[in-house]
C-alpha atoms as a PDB file:
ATOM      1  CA  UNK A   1      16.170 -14.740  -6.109  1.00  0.00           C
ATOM      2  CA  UNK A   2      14.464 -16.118  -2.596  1.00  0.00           C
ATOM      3  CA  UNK A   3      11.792 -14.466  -1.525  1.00  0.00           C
ATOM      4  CA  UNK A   4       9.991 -14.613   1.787  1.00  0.00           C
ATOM      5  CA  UNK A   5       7.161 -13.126   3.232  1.00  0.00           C
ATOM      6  CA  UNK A   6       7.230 -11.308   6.512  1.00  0.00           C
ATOM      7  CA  UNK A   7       4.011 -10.222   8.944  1.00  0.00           C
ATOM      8  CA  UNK A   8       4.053  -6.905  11.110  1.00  0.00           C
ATOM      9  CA  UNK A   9       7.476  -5.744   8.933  1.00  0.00           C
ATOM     10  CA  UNK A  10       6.771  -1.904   9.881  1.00  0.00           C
ATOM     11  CA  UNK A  11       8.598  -1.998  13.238  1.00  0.00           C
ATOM     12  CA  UNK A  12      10.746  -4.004  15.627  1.00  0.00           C
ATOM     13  CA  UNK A  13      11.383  -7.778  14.981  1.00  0.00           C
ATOM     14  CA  UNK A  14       9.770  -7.826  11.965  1.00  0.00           C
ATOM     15  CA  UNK A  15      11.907  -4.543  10.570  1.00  0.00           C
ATOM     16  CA  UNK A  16      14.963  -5.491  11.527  1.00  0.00           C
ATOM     17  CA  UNK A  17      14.581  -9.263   9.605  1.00  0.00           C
ATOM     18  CA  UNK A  18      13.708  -7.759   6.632  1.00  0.00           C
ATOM     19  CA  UNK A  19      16.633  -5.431   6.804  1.00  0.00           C
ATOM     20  CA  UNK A  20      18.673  -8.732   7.386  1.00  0.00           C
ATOM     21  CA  UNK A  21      16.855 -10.732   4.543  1.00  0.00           C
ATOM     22  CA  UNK A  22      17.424  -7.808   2.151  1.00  0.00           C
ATOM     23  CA  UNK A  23      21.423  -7.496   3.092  1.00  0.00           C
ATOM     24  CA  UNK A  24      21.769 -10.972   2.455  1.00  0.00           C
ATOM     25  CA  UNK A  25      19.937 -10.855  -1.124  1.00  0.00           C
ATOM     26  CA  UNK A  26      16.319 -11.363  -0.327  1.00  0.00           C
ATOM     27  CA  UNK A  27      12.869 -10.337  -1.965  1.00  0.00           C
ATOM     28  CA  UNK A  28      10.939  -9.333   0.789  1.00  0.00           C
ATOM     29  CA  UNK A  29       6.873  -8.996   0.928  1.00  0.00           C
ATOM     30  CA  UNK A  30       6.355  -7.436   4.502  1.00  0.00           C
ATOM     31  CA  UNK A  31       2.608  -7.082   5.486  1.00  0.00           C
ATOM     32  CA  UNK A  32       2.420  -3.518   6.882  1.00  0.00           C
ATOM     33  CA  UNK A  33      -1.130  -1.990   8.260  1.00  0.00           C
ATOM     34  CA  UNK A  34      -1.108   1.713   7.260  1.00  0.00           C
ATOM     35  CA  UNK A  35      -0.067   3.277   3.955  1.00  0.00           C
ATOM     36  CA  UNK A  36       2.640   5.707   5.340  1.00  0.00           C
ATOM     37  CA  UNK A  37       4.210   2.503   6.910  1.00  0.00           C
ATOM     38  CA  UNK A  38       4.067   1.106   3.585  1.00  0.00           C
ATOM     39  CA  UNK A  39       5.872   4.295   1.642  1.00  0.00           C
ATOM     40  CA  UNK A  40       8.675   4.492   4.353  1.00  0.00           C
ATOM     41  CA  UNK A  41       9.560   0.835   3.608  1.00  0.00           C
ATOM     42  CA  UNK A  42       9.846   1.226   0.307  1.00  0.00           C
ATOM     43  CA  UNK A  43      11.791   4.319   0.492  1.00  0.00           C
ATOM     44  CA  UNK A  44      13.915   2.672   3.226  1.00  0.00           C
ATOM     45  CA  UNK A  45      14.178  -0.625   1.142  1.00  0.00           C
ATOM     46  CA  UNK A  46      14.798   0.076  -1.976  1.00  0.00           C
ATOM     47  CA  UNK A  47      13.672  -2.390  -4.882  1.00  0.00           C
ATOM     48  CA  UNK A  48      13.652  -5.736  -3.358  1.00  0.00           C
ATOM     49  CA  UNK A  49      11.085  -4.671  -0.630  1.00  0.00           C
ATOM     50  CA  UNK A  50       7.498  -4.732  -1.415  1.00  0.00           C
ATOM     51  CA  UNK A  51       4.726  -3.759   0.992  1.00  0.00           C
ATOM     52  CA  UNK A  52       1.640  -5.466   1.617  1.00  0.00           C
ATOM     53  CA  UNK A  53      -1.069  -3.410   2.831  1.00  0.00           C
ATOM     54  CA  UNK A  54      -3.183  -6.011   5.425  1.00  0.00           C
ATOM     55  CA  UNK A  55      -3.936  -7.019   8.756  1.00  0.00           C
ATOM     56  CA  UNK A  56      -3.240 -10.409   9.840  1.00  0.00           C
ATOM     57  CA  UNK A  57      -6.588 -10.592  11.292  1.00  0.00           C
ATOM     58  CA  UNK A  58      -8.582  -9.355   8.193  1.00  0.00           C
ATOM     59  CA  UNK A  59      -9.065 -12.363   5.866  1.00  0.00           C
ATOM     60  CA  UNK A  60      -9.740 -10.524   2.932  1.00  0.00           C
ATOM     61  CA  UNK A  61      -7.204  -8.356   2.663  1.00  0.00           C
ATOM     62  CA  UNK A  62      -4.869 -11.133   3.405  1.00  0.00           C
ATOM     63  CA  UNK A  63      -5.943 -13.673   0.664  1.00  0.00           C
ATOM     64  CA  UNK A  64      -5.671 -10.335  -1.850  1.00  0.00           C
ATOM     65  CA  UNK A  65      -2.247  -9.732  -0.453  1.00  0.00           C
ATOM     66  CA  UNK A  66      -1.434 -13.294  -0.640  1.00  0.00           C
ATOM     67  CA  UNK A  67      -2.891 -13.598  -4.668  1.00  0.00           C
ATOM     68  CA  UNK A  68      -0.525 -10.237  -5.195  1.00  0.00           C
ATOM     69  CA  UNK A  69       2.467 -12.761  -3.732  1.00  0.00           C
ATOM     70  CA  UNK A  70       1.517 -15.177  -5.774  1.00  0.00           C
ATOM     71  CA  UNK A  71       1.265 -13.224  -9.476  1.00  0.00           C
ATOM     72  CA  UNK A  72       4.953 -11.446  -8.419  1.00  0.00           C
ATOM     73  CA  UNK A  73       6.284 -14.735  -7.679  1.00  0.00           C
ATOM     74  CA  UNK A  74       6.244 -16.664 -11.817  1.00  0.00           C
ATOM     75  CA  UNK A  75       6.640 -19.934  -9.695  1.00  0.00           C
ATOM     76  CA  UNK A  76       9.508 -19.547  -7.323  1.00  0.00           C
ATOM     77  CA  UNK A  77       9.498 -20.648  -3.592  1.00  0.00           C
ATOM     78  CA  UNK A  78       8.540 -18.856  -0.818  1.00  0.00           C
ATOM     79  CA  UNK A  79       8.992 -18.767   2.755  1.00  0.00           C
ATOM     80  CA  UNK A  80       6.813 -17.123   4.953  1.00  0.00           C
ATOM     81  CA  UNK A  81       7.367 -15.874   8.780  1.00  0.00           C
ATOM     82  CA  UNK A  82       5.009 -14.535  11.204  1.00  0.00           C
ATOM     83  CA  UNK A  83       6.190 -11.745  13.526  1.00  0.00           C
ATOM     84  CA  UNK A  84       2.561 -11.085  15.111  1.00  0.00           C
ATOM     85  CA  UNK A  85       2.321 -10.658  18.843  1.00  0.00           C
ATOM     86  CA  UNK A  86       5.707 -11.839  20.289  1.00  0.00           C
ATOM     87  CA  UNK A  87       5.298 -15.182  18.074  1.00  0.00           C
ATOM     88  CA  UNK A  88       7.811 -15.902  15.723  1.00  0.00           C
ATOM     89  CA  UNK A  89       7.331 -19.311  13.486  1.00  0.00           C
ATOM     90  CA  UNK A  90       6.420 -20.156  10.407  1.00  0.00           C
ATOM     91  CA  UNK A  91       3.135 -19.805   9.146  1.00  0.00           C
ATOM     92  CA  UNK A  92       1.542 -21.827   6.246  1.00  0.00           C
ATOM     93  CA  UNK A  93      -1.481 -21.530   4.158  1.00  0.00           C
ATOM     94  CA  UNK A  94      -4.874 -21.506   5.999  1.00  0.00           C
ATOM     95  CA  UNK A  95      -3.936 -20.473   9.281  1.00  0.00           C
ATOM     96  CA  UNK A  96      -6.007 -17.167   9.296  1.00  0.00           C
ATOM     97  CA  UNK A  97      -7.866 -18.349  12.158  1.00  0.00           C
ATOM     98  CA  UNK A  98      -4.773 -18.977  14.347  1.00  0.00           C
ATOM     99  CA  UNK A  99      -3.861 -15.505  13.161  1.00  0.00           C
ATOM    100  CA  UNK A 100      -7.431 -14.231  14.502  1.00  0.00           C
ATOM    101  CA  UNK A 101      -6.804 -15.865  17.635  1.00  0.00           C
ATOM    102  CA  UNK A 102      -3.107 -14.483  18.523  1.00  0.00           C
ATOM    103  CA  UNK A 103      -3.598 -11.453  17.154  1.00  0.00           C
ATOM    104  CA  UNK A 104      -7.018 -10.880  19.783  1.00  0.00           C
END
C-alpha cells in the first residue's frame, strides 16, 4: 500500500487530499493540532487514516510523530506533502526550520 504523509490534514486543502489519497487507495498520516481534530478524522476516515498529533512548528513533537511514521511503515516508501500556510510542495527530512519560518 502507498502511504504519504500530509501537514495541516484537519481542514481545507489538506482535508480534502487526504479524502482524495484515501479514495484512490492510500495510507494517510495527516498531522492534525488538537485531539478532537484527530478523533473526527479517524471516525471520518476509517482505517487507512492515521492522525498525527503535532505542530509543524514544534520540533519535538514532529520528530516523535515522524519516528511513529517510521515504526508503522516496516520499510515501505513514503511521500510527504506540506499543506502549511497556503504552501503546497513537498517537504523532505530536516526542513523544520523552513517549517518555523512559514508557519510564523
Amino acid at each position: 500500500m502507498k502511504s504519504v504523509v500530509i501537514t495541516g490534514a484537519s481542514t481545507g486543502i489538506g482535508w480534502a487530499t487526504a479524502k482524495l489519497l484515501l479514495d484512490r487507495g492510500f495510507r494517510v498520516f495527516g498531522s492534525v493540532r488538537k485531539p478532537a481534530d484527530a478523533d473526527r478524522l479517524r471516525s471520518e476516515f476509517g482505517a487507512n487514516f492515521t492522525p498525527l498529533l503535532f505542530d509543524v512548528t514544534d520540533e519535538a513533537a514532529a520528530l516523535a510523530a515522524a519516528r511513529e511514521v517510521r515504526n508503522a511503515l516496516n520499510g515501505e516508501t513514503l511521500a510527504v506533502v506540506s499543506l502549511e500556510r497556503s504552501q503546497v510542495r513537498p517537504i523532505a527530512a530536516g526542513e523544520i526550520a523552513h517549517a518555523r519560518h512559514v508557519a510564523a
